[in-house]
C-alpha atoms as a PDB file:
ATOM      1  CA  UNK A   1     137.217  87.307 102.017  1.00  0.00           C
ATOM      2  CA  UNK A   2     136.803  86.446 105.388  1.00  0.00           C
ATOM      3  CA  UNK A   3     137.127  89.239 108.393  1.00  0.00           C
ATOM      4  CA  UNK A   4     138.049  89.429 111.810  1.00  0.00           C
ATOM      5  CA  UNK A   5     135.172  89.613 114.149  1.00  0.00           C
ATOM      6  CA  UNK A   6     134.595  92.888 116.084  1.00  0.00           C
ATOM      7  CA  UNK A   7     136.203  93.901 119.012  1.00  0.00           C
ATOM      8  CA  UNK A   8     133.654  93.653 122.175  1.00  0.00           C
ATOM      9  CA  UNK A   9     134.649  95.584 125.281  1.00  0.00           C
ATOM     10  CA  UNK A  10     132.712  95.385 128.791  1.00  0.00           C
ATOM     11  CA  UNK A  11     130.515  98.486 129.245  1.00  0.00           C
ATOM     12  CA  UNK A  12     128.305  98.552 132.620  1.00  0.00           C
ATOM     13  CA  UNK A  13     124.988 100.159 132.387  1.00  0.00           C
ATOM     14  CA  UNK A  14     122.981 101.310 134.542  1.00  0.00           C
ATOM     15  CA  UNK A  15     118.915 101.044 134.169  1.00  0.00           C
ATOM     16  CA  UNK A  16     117.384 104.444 136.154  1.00  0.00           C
ATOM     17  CA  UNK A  17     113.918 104.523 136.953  1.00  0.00           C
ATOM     18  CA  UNK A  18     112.530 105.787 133.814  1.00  0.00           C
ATOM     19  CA  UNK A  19     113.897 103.135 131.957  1.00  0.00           C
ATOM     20  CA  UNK A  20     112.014 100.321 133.655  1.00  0.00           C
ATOM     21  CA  UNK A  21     110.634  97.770 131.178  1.00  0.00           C
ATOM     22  CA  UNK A  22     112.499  99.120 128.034  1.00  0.00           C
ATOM     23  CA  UNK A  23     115.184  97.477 126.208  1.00  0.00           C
ATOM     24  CA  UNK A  24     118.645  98.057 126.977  1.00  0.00           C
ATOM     25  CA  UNK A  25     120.335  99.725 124.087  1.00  0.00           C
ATOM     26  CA  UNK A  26     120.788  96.947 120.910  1.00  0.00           C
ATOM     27  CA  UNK A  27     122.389  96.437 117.542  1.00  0.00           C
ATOM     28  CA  UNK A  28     119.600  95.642 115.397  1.00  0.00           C
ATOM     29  CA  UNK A  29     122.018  93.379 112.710  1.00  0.00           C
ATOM     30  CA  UNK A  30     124.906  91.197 113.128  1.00  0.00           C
ATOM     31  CA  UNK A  31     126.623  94.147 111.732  1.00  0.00           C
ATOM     32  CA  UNK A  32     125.432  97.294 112.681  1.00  0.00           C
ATOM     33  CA  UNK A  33     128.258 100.086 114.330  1.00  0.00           C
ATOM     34  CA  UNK A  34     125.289 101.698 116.538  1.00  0.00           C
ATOM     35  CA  UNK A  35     122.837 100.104 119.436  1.00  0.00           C
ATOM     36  CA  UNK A  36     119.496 101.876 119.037  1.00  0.00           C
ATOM     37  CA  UNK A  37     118.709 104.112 122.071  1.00  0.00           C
ATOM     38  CA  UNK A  38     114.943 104.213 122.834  1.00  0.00           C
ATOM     39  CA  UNK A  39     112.941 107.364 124.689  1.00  0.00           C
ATOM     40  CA  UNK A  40     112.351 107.009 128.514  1.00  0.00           C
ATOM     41  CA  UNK A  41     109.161 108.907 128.762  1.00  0.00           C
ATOM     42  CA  UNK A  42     106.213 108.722 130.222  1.00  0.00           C
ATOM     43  CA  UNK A  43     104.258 110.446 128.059  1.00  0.00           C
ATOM     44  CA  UNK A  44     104.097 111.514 124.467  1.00  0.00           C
ATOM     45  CA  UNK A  45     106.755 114.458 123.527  1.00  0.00           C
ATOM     46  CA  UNK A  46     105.409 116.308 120.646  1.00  0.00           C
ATOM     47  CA  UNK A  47     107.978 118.275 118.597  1.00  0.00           C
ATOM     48  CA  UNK A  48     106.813 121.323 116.466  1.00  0.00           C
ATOM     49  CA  UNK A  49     107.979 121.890 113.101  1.00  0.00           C
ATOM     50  CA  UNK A  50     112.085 123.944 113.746  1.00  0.00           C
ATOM     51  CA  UNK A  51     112.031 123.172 117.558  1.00  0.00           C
ATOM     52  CA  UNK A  52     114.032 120.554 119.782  1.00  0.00           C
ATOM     53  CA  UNK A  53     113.780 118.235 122.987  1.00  0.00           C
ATOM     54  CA  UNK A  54     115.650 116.684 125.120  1.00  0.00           C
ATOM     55  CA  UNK A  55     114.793 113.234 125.152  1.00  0.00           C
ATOM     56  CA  UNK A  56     116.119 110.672 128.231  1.00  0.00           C
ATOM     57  CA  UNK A  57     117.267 107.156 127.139  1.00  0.00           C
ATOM     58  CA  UNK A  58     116.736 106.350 130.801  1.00  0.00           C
ATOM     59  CA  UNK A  59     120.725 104.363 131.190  1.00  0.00           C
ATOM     60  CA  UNK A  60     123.695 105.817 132.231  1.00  0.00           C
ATOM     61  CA  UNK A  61     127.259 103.946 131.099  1.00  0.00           C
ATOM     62  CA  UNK A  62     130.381 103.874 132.223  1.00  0.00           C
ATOM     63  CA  UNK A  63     132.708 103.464 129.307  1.00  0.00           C
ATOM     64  CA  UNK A  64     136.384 101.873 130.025  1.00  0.00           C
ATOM     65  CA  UNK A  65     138.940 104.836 129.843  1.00  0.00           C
ATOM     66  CA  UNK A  66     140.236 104.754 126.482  1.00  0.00           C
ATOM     67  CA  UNK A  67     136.999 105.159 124.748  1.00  0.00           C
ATOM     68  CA  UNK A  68     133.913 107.107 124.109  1.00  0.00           C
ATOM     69  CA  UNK A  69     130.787 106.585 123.033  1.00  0.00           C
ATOM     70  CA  UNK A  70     128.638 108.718 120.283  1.00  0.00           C
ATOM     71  CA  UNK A  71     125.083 109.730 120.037  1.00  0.00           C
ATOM     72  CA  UNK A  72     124.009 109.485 116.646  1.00  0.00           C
ATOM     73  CA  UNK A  73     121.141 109.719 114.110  1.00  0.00           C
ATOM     74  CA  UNK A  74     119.370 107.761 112.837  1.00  0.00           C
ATOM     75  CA  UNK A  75     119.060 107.907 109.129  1.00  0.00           C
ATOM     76  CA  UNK A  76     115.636 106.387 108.820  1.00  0.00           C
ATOM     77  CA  UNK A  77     113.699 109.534 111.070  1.00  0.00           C
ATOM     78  CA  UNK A  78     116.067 112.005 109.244  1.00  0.00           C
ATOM     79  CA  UNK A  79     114.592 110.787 106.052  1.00  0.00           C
ATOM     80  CA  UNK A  80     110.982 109.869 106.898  1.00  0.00           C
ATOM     81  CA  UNK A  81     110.769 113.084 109.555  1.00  0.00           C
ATOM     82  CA  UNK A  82     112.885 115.202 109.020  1.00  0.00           C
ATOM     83  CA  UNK A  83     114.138 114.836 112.649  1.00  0.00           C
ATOM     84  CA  UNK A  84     117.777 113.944 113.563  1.00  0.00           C
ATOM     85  CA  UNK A  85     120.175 115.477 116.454  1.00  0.00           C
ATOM     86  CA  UNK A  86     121.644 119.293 116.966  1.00  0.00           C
ATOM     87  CA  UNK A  87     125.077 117.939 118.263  1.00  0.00           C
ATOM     88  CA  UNK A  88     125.799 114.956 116.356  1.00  0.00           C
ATOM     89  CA  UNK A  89     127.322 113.406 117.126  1.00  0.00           C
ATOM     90  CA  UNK A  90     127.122 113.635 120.936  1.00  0.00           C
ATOM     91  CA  UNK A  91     130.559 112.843 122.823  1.00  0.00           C
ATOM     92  CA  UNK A  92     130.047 110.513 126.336  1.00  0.00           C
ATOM     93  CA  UNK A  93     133.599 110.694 127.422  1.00  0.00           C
ATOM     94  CA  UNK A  94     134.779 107.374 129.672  1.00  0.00           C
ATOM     95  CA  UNK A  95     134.662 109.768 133.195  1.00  0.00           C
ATOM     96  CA  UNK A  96     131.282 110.855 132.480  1.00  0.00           C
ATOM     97  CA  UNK A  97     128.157 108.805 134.398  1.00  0.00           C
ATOM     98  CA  UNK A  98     124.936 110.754 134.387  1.00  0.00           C
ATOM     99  CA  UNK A  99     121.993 109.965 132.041  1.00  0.00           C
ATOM    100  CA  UNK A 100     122.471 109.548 128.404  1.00  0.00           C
ATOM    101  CA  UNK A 101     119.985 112.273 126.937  1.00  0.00           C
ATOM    102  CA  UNK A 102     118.904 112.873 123.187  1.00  0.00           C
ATOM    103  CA  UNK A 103     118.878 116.252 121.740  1.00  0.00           C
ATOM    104  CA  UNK A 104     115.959 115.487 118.979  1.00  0.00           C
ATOM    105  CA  UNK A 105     115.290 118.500 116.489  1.00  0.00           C
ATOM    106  CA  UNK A 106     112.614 118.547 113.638  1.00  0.00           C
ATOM    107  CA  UNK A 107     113.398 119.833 110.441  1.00  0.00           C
ATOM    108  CA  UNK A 108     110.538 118.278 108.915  1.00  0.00           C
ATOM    109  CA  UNK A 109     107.346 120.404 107.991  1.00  0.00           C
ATOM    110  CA  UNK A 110     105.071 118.614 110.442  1.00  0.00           C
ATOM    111  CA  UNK A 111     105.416 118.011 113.962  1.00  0.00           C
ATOM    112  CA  UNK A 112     106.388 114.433 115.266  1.00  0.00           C
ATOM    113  CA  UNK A 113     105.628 112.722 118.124  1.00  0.00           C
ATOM    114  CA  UNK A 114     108.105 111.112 120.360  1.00  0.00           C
ATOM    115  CA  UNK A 115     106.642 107.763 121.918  1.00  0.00           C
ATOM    116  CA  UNK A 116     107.701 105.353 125.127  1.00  0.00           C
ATOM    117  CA  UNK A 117     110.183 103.115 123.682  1.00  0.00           C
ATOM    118  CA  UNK A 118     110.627 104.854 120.549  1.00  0.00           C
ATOM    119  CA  UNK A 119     113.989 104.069 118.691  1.00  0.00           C
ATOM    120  CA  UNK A 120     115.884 108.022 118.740  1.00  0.00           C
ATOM    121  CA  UNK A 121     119.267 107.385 118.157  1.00  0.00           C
ATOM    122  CA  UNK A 122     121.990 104.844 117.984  1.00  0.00           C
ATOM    123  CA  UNK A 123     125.171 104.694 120.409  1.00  0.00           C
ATOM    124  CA  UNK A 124     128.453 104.164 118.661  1.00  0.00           C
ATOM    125  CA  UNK A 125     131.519 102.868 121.129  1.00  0.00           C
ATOM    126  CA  UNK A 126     134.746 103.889 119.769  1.00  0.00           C
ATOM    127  CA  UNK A 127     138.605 104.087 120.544  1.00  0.00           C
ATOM    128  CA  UNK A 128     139.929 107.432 121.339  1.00  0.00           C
ATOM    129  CA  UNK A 129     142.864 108.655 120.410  1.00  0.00           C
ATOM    130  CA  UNK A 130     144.460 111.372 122.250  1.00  0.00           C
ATOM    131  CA  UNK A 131     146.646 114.163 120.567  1.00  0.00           C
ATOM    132  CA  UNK A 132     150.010 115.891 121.944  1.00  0.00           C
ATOM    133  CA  UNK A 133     149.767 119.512 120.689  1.00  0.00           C
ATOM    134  CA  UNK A 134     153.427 120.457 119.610  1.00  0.00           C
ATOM    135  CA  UNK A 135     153.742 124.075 118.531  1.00  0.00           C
ATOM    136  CA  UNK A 136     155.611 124.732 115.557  1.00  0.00           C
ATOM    137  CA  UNK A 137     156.613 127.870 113.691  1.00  0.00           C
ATOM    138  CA  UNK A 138     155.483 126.570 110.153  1.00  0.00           C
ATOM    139  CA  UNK A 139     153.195 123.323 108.874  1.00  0.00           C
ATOM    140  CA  UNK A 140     154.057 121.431 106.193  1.00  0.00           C
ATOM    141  CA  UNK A 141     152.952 122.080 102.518  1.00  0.00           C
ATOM    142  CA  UNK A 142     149.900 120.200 100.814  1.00  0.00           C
ATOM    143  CA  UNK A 143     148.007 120.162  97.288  1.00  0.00           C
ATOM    144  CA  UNK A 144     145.077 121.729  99.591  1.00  0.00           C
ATOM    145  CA  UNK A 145     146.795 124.219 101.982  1.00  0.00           C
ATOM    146  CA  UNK A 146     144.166 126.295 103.540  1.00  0.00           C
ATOM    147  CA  UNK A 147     141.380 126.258 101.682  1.00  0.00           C
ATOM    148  CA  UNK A 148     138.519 125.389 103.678  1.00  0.00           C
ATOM    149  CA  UNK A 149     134.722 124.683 103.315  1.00  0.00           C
ATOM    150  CA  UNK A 150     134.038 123.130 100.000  1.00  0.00           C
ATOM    151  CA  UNK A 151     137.488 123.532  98.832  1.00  0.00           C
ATOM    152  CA  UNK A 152     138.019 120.339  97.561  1.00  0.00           C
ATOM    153  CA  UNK A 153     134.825 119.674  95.943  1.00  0.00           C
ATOM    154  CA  UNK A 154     133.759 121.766  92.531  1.00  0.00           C
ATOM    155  CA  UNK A 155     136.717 123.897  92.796  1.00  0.00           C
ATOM    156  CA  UNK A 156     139.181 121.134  92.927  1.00  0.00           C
ATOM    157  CA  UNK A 157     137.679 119.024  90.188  1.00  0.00           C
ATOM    158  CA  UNK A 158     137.997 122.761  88.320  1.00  0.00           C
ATOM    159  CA  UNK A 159     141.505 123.047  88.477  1.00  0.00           C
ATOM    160  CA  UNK A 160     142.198 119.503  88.003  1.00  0.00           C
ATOM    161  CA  UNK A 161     140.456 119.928  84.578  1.00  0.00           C
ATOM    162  CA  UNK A 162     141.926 123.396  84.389  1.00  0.00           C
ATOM    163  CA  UNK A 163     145.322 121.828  84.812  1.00  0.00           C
ATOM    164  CA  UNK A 164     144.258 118.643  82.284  1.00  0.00           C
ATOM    165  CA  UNK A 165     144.080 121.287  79.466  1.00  0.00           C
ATOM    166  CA  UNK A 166     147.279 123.047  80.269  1.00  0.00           C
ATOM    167  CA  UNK A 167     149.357 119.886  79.490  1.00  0.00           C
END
């Protein structure tokens, strides 16, 4: 089955100072959704065991209007470190031009050490979509209704079996 090739939209970027002589953010495969952001620092961050940093990529974008970008994980330091980000993922809305920063935690038992050039996270550029709030006096009806956090996991496959007896 063949596919369509990805969309590619312009996005300037801007190199700041700390940045100099580090790659500017890159997929890593011909099909990877995020470009890897690398630390902008001068010297070694080291992050204890439950704390956090803030972590410069050393670029700033500007994203056409009509998009966003997302600062992500990546999956390989969540599993190897235990480290990934407290906000993921991070919003950059298209008006927004200061530095892109990382917001690195470590959940792991040991403490890890952040390195010049180090690959943190991974930028995803997406579409936006914008909503137009209409208020209503009622919603319509669903299977789920309200139910919220981990409603439609165990409990759901319960009553579906529930209900598979019943008949």
């Amino acid at each position: 089955m063949a596919f369509d090739e990805p969309k590619t939209i312009r996005v300037p970027i801007l190199r700041l100072p700390e940045a100099d002589g580090l790659p500017l953010p890159a997929y890593m495969s011909g099909a990877a959704a995020g470009a890897d952001l690398c630390a902008a620092i001068l010297d070694d961050v080291a992050i204890a065991p439950g704390a956090r940093a803030l972590v410069p990529t050393g670029f700033a974008i500007a994203l056409p209007e009509g998009y966003e970008a997302q600062v992500r994980p990546r999956s390989g330091l969540a599993l190897r470190s235990g480290v990934t980000l407290l906000n993921a993922p991070g919003t950059i809305d298209a008006d927004y031009r200061g530095p892109i920063n990382v917001i690195l935690a470590n959940f792991g038992s040991e403490p890890f050490i952040v390195k010049r050039g180090d690959r943190i996270a991974q930028l995803v550029v997406a579409p936006v979509s914008r909503a137009h709030f209409v208020l209503t006096e009622s919603l319509d009806e669903t299977e789920r209704q309200s139910g919220g956090f981990g409603s439609t996991g165990v409990a759901h496959a319960l009553r579906q079996a529930q209900d598979g007896l019943k008949n």
